[in-house]
Protein backbone atom coordinates (compact mmCIF):
# COMPACT_ATOMS: atom_id res chain seq x y z
CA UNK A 1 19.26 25.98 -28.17
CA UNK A 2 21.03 24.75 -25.23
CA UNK A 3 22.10 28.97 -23.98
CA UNK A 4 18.41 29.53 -24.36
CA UNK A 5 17.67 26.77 -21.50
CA UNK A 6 20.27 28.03 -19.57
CA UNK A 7 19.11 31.30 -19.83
CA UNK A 8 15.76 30.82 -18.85
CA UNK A 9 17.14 28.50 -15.82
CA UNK A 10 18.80 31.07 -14.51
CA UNK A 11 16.20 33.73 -15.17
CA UNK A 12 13.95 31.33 -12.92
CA UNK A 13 16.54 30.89 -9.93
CA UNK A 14 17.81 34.33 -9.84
CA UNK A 15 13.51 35.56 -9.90
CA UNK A 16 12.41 32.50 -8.14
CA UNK A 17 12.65 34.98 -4.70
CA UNK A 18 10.99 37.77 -5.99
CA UNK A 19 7.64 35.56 -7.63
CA UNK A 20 7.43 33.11 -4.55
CA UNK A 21 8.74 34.71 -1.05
CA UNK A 22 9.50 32.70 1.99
CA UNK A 23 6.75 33.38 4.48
CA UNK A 24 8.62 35.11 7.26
CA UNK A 25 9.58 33.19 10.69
CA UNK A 26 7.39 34.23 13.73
CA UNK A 27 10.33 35.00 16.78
CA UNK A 28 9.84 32.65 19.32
CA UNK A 29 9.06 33.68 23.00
CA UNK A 30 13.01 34.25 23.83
CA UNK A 31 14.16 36.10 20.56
CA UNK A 32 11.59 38.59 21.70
CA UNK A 33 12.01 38.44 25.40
CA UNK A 34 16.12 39.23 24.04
CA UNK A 35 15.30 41.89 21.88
CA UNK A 36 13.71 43.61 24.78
CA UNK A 37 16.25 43.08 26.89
CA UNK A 38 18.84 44.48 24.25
CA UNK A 39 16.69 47.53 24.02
CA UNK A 40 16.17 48.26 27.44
CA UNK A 41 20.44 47.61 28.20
CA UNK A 42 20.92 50.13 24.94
CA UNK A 43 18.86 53.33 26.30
CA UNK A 44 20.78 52.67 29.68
CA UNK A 45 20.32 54.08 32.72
CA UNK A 46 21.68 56.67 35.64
CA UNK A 47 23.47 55.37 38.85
CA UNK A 48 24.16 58.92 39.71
CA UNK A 49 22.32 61.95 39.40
CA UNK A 50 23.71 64.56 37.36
CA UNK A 51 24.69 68.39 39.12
């Protein structure tokens, strides 16, 4: 009796992400204004023109 309730506990903790997700965090005004500025510094750009 008692591996049966331990069963289903765990059953419900290990599901319990899957039947009830976290509502996902809204990015604030400076995660976003960073992830632009990540972008933009990844694609680079020229100093010197190319011959």
């Amino acid at each position: 009796m008692d591996i049966i309730v331990v069963l289903i506990v765990v059953l419900i903790l290990w599901t319990n992400s899957t039947l009830f997700p976290k509502p996902e965090k809204k990015k604030t005004v400076d995660e976003k204004l960073a992830e632009a500025i990540k972008d933009y510094l990844k694609e680079g750009f020229k100093v010197r023109k190319d011959s």
